[in-house]
C-alpha atoms as a PDB file:
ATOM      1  CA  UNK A   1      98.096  -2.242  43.399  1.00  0.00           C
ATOM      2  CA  UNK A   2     101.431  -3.459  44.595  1.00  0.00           C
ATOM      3  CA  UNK A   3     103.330  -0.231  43.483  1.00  0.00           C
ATOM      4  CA  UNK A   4     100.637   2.185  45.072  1.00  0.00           C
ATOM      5  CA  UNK A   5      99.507   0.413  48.129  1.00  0.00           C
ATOM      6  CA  UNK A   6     102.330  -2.027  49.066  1.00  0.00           C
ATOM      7  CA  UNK A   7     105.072   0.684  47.667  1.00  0.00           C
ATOM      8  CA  UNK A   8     107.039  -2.400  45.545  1.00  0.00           C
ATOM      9  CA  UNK A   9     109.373  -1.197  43.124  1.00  0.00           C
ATOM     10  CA  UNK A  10     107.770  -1.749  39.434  1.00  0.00           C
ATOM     11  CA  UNK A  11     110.861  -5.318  39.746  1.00  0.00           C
ATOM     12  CA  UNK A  12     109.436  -6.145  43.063  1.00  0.00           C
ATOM     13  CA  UNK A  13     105.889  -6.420  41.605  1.00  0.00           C
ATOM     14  CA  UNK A  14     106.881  -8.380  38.673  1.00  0.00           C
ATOM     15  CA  UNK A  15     108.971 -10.456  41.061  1.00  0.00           C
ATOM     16  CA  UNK A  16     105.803 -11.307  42.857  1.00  0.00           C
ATOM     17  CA  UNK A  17     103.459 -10.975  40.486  1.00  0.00           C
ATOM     18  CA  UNK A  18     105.468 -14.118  38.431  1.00  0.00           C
ATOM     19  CA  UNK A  19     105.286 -15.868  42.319  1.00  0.00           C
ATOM     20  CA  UNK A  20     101.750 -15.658  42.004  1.00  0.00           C
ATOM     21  CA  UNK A  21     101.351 -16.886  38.362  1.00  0.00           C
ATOM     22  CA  UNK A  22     103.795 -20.115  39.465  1.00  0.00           C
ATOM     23  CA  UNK A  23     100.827 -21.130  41.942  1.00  0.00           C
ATOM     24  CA  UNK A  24      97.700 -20.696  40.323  1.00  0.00           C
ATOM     25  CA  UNK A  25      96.074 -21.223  36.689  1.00  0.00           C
ATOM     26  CA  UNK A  26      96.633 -18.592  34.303  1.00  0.00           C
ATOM     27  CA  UNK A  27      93.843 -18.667  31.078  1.00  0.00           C
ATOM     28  CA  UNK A  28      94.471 -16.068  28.266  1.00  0.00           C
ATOM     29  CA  UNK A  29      91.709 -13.109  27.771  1.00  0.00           C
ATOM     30  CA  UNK A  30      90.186 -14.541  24.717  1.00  0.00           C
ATOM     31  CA  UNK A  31      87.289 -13.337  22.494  1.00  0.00           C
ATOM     32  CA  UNK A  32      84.638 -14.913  24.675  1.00  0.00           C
ATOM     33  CA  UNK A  33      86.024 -13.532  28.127  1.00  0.00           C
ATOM     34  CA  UNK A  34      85.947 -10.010  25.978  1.00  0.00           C
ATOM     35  CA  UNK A  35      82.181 -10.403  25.210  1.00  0.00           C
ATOM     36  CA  UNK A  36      81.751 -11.894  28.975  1.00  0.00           C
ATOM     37  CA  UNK A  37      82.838  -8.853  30.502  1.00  0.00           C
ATOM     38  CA  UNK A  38      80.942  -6.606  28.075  1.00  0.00           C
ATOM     39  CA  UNK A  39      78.185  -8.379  29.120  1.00  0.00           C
ATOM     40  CA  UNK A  40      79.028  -8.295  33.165  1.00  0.00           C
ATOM     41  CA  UNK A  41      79.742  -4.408  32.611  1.00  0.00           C
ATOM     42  CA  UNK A  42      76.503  -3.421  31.134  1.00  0.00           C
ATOM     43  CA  UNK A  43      74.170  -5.952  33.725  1.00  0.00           C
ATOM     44  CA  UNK A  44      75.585  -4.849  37.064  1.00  0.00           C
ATOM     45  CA  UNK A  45      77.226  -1.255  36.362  1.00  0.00           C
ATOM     46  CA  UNK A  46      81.011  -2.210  36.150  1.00  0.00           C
ATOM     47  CA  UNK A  47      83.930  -0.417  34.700  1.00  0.00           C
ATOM     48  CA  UNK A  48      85.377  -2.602  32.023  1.00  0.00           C
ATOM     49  CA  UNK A  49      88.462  -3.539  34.155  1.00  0.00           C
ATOM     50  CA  UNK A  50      86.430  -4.968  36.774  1.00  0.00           C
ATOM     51  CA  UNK A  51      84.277  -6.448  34.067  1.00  0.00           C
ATOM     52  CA  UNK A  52      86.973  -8.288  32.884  1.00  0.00           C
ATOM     53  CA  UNK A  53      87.981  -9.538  35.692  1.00  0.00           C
ATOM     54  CA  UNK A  54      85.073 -10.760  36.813  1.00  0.00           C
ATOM     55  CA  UNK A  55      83.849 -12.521  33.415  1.00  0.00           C
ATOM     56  CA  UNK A  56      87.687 -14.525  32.964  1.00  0.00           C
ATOM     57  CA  UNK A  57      86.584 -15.495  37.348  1.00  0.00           C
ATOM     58  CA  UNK A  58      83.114 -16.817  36.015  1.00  0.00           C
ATOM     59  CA  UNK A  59      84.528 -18.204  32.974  1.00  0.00           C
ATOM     60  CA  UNK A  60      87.243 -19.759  35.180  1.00  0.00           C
ATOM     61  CA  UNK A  61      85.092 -22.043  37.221  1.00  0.00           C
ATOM     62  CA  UNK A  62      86.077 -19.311  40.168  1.00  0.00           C
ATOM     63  CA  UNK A  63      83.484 -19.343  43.035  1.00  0.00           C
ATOM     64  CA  UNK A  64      85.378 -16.610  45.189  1.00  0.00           C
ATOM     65  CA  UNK A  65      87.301 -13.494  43.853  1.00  0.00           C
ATOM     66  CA  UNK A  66      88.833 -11.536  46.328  1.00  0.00           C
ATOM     67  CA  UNK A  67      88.956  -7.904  46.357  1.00  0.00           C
ATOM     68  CA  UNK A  68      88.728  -4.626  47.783  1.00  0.00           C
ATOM     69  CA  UNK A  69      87.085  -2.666  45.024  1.00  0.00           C
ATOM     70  CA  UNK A  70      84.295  -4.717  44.221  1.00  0.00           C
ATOM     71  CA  UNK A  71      81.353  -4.617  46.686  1.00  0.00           C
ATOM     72  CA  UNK A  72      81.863  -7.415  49.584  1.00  0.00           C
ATOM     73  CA  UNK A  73      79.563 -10.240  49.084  1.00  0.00           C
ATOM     74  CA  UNK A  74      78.330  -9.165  46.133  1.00  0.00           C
ATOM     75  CA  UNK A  75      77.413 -12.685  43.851  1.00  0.00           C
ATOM     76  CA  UNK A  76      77.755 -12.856  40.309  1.00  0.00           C
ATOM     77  CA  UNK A  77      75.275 -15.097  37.875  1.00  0.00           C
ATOM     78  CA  UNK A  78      75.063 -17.188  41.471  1.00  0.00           C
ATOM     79  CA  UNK A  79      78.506 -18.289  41.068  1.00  0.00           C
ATOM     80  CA  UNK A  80      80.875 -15.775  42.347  1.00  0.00           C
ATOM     81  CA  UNK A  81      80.813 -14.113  45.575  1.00  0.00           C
ATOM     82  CA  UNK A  82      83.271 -11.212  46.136  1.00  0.00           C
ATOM     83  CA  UNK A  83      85.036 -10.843  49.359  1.00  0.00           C
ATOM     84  CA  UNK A  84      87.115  -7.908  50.768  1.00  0.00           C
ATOM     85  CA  UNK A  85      90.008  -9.867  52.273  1.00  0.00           C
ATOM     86  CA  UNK A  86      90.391  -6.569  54.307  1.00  0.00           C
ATOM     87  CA  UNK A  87      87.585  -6.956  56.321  1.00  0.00           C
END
């Protein structure tokens, strides 16, 4: 996203992309976040990036994931509500 919408230079986007790591809680994609998001894809029609994505959220504890591709307000397994932060 950062190189297409934002225009960063690939060094930019690691440089921020590292930033963002520093602040938050990064868990590995394991074996049970795999069969999450297969499971995520098939229920509610996702590709399996955003599958992914949203299983390690729901495996995370995560109650909001923010995002412009996903549908606003949509809630996963009544845990996870998606918001567009561009709205």
């Amino acid at each position: 996203m950062c190189l297409r919408k934002f225009g960063f230079t690939r060094e930019r986007a690691y440089t921020f992309a590292d930033g963002v790591m520093r602040h938050t809680d990064v868990l590995p994609v394991d074996e049970s976040t795999i069969r999450k998001s297969a499971e995520i894809a098939i229920r509610y029609q996702l590709s399996n990036w955003d599958a992914l994505i949203v299983a390690a959220a729901l495996l995370a504890g995560c109650e909001t994931l923010y995002s412009e591709d996903l549908q606003h307000n949509q809630v996963f397994e009544g845990q996870l509500t998606v918001v567009n932060p561009f709205l």
